[in-house]
N, C-alpha and C. Protein backbone atom coordinates (compact mmCIF):
# COMPACT_ATOMS: atom_id res chain seq x y z
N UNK A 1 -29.06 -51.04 -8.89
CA UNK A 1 -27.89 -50.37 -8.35
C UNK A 1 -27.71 -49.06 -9.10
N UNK A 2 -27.77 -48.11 -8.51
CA UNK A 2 -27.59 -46.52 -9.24
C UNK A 2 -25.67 -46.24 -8.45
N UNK A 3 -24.91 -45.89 -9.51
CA UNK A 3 -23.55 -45.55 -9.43
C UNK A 3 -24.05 -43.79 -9.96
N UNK A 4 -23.55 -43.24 -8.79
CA UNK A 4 -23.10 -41.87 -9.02
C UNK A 4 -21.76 -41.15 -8.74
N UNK A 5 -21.59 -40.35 -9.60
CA UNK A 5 -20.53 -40.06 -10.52
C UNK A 5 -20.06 -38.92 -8.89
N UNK A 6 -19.22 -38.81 -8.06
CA UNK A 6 -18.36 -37.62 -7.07
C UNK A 6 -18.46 -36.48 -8.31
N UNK A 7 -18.46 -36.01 -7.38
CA UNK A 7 -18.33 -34.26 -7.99
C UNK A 7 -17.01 -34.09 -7.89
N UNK A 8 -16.35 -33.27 -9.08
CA UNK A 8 -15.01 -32.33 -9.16
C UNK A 8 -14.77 -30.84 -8.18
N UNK A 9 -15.08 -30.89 -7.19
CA UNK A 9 -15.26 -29.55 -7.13
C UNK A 9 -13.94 -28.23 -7.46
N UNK A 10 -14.42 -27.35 -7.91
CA UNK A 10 -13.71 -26.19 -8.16
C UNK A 10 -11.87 -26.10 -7.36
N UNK A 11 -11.23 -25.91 -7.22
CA UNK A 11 -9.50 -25.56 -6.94
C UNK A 11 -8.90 -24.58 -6.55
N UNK A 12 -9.55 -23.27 -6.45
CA UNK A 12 -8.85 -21.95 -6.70
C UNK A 12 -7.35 -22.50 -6.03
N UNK A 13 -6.35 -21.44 -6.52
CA UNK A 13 -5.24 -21.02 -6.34
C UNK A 13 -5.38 -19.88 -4.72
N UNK A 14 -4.26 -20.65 -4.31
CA UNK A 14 -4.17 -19.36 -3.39
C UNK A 14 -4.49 -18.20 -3.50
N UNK A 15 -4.72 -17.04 -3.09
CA UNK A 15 -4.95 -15.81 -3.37
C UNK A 15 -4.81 -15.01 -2.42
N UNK A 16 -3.49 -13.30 -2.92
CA UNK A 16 -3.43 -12.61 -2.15
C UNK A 16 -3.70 -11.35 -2.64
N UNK A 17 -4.60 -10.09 -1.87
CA UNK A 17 -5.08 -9.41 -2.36
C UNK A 17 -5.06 -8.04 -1.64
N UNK A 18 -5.55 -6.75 -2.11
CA UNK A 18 -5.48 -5.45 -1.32
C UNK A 18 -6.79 -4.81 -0.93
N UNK A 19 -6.97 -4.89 0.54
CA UNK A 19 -7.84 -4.26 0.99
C UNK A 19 -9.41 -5.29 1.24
N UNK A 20 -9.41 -5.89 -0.24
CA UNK A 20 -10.36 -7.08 -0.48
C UNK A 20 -10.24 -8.27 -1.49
N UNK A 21 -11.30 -8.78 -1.67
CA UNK A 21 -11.05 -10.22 -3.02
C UNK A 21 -12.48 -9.98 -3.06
N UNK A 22 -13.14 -10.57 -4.23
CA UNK A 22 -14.07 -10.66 -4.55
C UNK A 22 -14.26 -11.49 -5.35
N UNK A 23 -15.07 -13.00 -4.55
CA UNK A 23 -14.84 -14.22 -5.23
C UNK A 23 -15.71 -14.57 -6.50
N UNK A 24 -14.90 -15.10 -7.44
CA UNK A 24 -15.33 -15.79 -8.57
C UNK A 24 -16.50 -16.54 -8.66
N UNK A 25 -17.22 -16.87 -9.68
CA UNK A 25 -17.86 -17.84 -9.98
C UNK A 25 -16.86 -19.24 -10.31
N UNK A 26 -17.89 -20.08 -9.48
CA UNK A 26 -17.43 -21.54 -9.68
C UNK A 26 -18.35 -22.62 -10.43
N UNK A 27 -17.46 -23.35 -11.23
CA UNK A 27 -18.38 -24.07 -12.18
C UNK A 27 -18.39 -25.31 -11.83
N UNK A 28 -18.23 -25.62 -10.21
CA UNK A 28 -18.75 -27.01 -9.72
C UNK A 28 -18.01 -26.76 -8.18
N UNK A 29 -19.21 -26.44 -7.48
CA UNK A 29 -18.68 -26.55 -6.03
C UNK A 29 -19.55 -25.22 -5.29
N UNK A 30 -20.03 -25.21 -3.99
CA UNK A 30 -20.22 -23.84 -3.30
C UNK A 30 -19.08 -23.34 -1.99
N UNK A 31 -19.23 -21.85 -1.90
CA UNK A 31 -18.26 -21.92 -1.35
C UNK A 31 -18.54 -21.93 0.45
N UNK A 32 -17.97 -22.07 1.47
CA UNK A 32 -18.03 -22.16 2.51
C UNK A 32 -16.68 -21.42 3.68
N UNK A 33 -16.84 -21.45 4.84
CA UNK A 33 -16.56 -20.72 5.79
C UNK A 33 -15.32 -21.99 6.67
N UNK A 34 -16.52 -23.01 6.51
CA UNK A 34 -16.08 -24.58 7.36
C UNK A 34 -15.64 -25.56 6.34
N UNK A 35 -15.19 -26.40 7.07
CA UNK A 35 -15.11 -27.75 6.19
C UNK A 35 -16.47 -28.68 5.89
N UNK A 36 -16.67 -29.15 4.45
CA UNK A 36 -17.79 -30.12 4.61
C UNK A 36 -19.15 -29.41 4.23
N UNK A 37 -19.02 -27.90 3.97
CA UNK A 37 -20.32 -27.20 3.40
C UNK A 37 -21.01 -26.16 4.64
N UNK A 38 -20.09 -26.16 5.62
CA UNK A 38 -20.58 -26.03 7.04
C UNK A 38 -19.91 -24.37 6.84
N UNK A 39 -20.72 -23.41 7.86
CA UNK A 39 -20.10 -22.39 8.22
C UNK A 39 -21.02 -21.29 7.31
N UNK A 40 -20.32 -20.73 7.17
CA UNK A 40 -21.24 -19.04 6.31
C UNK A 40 -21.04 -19.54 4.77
N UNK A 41 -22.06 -19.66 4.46
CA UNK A 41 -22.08 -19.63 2.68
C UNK A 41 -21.72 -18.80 1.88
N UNK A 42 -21.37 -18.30 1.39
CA UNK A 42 -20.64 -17.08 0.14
C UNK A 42 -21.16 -17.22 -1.23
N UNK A 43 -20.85 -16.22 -1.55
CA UNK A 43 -21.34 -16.55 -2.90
C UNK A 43 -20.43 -15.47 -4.24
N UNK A 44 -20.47 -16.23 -5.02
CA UNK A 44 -19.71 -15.52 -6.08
C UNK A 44 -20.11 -13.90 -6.02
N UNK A 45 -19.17 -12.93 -6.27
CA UNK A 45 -19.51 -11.54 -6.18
C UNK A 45 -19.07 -11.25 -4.64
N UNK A 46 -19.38 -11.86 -3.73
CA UNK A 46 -19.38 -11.40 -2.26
C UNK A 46 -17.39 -10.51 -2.08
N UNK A 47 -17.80 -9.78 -0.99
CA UNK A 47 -16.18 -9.22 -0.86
C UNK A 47 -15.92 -10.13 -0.02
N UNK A 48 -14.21 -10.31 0.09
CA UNK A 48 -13.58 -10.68 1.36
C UNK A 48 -12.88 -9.83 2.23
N UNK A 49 -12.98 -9.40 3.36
CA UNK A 49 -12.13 -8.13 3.80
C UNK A 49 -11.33 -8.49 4.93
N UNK A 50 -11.17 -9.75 5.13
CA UNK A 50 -10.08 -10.71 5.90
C UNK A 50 -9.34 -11.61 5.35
N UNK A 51 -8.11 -12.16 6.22
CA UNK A 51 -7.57 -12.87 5.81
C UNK A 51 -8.53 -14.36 6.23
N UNK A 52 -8.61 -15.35 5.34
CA UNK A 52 -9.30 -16.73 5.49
C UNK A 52 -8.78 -17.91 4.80
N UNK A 53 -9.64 -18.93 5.19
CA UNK A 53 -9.34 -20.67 4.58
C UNK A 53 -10.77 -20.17 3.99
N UNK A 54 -10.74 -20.33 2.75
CA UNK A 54 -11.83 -20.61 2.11
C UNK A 54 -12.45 -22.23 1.41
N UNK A 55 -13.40 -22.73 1.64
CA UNK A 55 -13.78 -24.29 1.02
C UNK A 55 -14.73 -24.28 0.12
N UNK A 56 -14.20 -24.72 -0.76
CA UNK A 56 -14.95 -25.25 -2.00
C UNK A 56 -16.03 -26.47 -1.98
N UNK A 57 -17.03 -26.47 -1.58
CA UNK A 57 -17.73 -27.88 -1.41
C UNK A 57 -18.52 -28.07 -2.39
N UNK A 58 -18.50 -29.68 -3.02
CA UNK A 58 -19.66 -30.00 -4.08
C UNK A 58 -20.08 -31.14 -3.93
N UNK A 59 -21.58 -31.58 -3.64
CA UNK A 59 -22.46 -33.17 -3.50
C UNK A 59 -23.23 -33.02 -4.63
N UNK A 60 -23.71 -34.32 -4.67
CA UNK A 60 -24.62 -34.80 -5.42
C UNK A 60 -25.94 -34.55 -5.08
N UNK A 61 -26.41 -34.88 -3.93
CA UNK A 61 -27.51 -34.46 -3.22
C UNK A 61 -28.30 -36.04 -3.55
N UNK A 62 -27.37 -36.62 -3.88
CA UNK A 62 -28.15 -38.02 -3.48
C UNK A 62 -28.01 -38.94 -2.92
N UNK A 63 -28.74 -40.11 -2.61
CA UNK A 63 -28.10 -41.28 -1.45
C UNK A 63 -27.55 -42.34 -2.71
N UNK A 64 -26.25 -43.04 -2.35
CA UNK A 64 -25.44 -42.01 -1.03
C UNK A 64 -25.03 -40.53 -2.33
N UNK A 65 -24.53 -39.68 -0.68
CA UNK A 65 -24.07 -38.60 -1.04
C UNK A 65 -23.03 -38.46 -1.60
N UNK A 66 -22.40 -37.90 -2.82
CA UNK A 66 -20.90 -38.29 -3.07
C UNK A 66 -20.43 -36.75 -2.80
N UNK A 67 -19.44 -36.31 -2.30
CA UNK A 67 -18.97 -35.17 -1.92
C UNK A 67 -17.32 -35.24 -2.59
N UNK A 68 -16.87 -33.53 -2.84
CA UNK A 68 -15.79 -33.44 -2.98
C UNK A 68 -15.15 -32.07 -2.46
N UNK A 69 -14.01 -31.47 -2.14
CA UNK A 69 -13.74 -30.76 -1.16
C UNK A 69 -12.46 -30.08 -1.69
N UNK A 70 -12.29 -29.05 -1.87
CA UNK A 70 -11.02 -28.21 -1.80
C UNK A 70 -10.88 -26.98 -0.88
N UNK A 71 -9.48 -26.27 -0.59
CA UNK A 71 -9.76 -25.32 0.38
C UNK A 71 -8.98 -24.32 -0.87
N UNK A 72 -8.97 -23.28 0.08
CA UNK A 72 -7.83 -22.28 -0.39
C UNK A 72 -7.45 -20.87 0.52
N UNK A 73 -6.17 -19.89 0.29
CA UNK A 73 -6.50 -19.55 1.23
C UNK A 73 -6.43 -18.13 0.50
N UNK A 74 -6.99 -17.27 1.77
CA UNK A 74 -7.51 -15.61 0.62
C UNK A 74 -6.40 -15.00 1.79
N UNK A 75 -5.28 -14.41 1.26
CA UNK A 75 -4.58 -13.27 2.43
C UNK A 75 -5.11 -12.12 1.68
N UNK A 76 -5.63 -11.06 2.46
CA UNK A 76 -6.01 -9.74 2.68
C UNK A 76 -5.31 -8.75 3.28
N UNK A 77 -4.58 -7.79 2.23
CA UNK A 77 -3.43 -7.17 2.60
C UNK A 77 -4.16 -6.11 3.00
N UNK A 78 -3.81 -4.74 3.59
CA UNK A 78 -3.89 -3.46 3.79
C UNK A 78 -3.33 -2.52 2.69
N UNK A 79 -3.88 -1.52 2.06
CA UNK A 79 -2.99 -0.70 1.06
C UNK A 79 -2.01 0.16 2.51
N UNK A 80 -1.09 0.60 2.06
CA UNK A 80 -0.12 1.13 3.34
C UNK A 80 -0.52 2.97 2.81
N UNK A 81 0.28 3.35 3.88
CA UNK A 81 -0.67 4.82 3.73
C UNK A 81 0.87 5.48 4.21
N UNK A 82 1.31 6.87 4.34
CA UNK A 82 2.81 7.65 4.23
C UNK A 82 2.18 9.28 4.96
N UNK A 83 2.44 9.46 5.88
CA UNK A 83 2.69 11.08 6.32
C UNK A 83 3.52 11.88 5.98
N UNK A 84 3.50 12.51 5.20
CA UNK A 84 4.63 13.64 5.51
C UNK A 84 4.66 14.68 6.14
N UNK A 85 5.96 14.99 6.82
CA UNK A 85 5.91 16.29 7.63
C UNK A 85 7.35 17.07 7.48
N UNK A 86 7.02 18.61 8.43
CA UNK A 86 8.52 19.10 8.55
C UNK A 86 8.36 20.37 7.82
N UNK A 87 7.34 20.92 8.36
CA UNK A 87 7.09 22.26 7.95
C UNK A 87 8.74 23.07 8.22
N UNK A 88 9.24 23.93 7.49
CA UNK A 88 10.26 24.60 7.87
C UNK A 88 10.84 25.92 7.27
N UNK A 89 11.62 26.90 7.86
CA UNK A 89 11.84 27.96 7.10
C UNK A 89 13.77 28.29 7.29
N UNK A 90 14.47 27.92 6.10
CA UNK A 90 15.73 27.72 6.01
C UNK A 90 15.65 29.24 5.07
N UNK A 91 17.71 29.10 5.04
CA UNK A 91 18.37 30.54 4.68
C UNK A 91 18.59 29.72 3.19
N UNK A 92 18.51 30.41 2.07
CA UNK A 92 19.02 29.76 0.44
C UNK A 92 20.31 29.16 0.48
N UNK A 93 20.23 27.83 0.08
CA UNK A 93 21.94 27.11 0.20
C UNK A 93 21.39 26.15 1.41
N UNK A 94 20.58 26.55 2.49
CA UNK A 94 20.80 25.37 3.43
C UNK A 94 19.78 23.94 3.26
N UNK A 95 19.70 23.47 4.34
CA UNK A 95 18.97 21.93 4.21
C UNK A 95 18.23 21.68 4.94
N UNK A 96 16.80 21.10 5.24
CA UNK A 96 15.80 20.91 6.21
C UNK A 96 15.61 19.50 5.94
N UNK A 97 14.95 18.58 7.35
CA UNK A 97 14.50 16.97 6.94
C UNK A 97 12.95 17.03 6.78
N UNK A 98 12.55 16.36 6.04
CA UNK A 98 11.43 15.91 5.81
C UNK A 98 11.28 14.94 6.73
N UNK A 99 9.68 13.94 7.17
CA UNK A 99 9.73 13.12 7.92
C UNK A 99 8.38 11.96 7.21
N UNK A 100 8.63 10.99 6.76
CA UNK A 100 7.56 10.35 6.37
C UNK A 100 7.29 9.26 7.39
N UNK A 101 5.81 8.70 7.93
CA UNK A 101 5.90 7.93 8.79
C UNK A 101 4.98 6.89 7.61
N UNK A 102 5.49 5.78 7.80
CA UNK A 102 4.57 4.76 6.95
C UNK A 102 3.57 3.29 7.79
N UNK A 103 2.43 3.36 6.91
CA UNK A 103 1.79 1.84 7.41
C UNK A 103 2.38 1.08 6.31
N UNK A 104 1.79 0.06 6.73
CA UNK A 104 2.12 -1.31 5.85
C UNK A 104 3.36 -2.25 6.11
N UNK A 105 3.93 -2.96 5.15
CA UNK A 105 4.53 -3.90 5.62
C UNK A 105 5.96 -3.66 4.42
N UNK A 106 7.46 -3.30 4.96
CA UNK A 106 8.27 -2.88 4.18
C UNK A 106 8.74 -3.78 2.89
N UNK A 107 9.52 -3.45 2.81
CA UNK A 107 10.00 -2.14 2.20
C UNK A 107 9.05 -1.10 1.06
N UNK A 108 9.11 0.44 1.24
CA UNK A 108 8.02 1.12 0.82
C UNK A 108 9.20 1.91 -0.41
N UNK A 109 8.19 1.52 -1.05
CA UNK A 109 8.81 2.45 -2.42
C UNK A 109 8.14 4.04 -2.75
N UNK A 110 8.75 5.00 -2.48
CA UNK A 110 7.68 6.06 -2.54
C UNK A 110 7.76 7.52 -3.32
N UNK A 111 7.52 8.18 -3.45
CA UNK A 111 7.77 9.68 -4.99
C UNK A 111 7.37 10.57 -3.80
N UNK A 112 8.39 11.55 -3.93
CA UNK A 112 7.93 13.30 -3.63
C UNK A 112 7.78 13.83 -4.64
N UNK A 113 7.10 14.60 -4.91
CA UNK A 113 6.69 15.51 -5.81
C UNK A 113 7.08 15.31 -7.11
N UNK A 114 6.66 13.97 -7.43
CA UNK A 114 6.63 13.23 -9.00
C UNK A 114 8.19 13.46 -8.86
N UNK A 115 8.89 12.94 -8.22
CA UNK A 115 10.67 12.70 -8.02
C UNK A 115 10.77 11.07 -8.71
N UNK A 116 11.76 11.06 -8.83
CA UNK A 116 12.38 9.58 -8.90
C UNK A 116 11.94 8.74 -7.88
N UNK A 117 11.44 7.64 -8.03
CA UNK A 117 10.90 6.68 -6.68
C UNK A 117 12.24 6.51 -5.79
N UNK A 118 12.18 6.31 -4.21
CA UNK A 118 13.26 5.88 -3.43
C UNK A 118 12.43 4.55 -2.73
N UNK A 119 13.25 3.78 -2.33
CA UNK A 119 12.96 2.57 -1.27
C UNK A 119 13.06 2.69 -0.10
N UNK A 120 12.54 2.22 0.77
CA UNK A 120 13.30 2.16 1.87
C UNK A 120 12.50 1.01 3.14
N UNK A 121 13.37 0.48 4.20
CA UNK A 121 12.66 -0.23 4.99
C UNK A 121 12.74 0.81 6.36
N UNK A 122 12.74 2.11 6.53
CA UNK A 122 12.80 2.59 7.81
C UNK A 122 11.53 3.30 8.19
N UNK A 123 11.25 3.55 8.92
CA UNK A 123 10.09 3.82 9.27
C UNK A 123 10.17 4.72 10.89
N UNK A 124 10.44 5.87 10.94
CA UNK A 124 9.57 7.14 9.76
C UNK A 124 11.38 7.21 8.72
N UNK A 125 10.86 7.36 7.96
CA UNK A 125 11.66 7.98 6.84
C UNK A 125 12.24 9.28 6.70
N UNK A 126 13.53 9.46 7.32
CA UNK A 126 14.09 11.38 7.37
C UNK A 126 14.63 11.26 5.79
N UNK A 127 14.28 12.83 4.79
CA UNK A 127 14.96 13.10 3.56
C UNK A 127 14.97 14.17 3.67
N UNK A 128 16.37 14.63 3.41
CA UNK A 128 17.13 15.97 3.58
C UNK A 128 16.62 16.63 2.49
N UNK A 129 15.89 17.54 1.91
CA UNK A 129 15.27 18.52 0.82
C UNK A 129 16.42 19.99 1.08
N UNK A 130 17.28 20.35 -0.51
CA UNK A 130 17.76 21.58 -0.23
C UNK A 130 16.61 22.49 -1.40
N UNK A 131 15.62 23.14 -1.00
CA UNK A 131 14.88 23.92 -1.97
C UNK A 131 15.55 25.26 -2.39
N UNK A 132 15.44 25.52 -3.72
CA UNK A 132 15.78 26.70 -4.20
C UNK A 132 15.04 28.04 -4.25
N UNK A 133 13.54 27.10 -3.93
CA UNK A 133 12.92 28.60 -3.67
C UNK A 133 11.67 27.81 -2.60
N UNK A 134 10.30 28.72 -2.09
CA UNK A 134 9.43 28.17 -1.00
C UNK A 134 8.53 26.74 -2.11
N UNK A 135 8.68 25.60 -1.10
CA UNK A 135 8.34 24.49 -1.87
C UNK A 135 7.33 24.38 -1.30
N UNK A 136 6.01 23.08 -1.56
CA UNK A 136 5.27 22.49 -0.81
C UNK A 136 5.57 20.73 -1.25
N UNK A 137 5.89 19.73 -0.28
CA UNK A 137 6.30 18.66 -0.47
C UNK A 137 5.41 17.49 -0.15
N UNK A 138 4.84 16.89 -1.11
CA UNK A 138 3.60 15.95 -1.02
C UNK A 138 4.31 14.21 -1.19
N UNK A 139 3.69 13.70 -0.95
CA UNK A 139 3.65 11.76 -1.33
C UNK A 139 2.68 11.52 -2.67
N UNK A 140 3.93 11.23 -3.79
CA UNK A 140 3.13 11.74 -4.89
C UNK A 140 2.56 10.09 -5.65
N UNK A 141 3.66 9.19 -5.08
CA UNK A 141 3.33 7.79 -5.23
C UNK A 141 3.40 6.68 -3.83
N UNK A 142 2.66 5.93 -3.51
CA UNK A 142 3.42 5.26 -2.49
C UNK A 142 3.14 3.64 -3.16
N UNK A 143 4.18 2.55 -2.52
CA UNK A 143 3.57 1.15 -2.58
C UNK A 143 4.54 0.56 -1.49
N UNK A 144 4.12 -0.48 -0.97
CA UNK A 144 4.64 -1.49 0.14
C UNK A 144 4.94 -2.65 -0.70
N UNK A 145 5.52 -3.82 0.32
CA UNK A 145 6.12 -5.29 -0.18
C UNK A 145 4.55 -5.78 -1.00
N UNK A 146 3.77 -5.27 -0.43
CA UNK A 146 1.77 -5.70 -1.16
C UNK A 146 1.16 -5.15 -2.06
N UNK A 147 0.94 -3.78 -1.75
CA UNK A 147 -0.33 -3.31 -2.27
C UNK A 147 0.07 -1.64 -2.69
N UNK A 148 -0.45 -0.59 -3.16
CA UNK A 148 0.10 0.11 -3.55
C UNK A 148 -1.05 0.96 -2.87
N UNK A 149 -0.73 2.47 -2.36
CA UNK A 149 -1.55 2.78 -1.61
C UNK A 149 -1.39 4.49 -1.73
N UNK A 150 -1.20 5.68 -0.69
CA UNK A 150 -1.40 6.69 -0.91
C UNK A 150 -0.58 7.17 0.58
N UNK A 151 -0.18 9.14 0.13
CA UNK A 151 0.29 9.78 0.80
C UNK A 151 -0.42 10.70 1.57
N UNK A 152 -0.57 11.38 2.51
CA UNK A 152 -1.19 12.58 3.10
C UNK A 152 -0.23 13.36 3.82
N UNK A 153 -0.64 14.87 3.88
CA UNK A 153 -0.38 15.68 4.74
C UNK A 153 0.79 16.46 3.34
N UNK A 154 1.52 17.54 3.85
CA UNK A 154 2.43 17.92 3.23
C UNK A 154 3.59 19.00 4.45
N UNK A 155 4.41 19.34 3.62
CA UNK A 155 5.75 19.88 4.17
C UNK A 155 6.13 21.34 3.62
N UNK A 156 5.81 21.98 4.18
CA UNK A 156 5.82 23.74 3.41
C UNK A 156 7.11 24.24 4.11
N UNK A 157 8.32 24.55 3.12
CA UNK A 157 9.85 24.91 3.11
C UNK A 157 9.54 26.09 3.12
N UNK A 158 9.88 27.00 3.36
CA UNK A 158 10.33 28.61 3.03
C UNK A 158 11.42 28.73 3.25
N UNK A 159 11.91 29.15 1.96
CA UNK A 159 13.72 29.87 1.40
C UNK A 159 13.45 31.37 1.69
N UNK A 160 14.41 31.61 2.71
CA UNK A 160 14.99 33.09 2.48
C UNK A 160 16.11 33.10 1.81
N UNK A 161 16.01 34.60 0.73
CA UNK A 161 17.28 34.68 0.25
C UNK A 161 18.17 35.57 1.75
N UNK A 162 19.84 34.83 0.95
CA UNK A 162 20.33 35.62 2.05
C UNK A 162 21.30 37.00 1.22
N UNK A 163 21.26 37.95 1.99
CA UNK A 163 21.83 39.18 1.52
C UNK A 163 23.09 39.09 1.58
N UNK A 164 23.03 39.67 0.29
CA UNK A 164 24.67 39.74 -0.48
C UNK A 164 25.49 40.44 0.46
N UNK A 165 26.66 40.37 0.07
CA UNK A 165 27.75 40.74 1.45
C UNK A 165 28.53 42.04 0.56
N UNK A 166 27.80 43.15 1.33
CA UNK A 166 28.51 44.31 0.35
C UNK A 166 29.80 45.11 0.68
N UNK A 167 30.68 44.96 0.16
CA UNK A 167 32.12 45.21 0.32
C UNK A 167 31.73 46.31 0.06
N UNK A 168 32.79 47.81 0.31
CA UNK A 168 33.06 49.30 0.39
C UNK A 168 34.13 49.20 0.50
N UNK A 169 34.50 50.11 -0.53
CA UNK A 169 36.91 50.11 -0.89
C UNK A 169 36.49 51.32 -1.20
N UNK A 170 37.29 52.25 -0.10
CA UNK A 170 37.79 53.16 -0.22
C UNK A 170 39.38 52.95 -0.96
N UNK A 171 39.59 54.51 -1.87
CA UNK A 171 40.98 54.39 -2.29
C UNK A 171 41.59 55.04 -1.26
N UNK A 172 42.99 54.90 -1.48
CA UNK A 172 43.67 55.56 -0.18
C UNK A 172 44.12 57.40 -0.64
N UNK A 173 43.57 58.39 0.74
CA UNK A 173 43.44 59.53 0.06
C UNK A 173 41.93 60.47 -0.21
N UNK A 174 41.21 59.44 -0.33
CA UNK A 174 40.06 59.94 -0.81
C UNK A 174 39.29 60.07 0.59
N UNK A 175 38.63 61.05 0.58
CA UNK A 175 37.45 61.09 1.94
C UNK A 175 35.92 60.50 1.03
N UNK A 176 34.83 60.77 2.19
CA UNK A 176 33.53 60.21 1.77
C UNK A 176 33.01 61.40 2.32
């Protein structure tokens, strides 16, 4: 009578990730697609660039076969990405909107021009900019509820100054 010992196989933890995962080495088990060892084989190093059930399978490879089985699951986020727009040309003192349109999944935390981060869940995003002189207005940080990601495009302000308001006082009596 030969008694063989089931295999432990490997456990991972859930796992959620940006853009990809790139699975671990396992120190008892291969990984799989299906249940039972079945489906696309993987292998430590490989990327993941979907969301999946991943299975852990490990046998003995002898009769009988002793098998053991874990799953797990890989979510595969998107990094979120931010437009800005709103090219514009205002008088000094006044106010123009900016317009950010965002991917990803809210709420987006995001920097103009290395500013203080703002939040927000709206999508596109209007921010009133009063510039003091001609600006150019970029997405200097972005991140979503996931993954942390990037800005494009920009917003070119032009300030006119406005001309001083020149009073003329005549005294009374006097010609010009």
């Amino acid at each position: 009578i030969t008694i063989n010992t089931t295999p432990v196989a490997d456990d991972p933890a859930d796992v959620s990730a940006c853009d990809s995962y790139t699975l671990p080495a396992l120190t008892v088990g291969n990984y799989f697609s299906g249940t039972g060892g079945t489906g696309t084989a993987y292998s430590a190093g490989n990327n993941i660039t979907s969301s999946m059930t991943m299975y852990v399978y490990a046998e003995t490879g002898t009769t009988p076969n002793c098998t053991d089985e874990n799953s797990f699951t890989i979510t595969i986020n998107s990094s979120p990405t931010a437009t800005i727009s709103g090219d514009a040309s205002i008088c000094s003192g006044n106010s123009t909107n900016l317009t950010l349109n965002f991917t990803g999944t809210a709420p987006w935390t995001y920097s103009i021009n290395g500013g203080a981060p703002a939040s927000t869940s709206n999508n596109p995003e209007t921010v009133s900019v009063s510039p003091v002189s001609n600006t150019v207005y970029t997405i200097t940080s972005l991140s979503d509820a996931n993954c942390t990601g990037s800005g494009s495009g920009s917003a070119t302000v032009n300030v006119s100054l406005v001309a001083p308001d020149f009073v003329t006082s005549f005294q009374a009596g006097q010609t010009s």
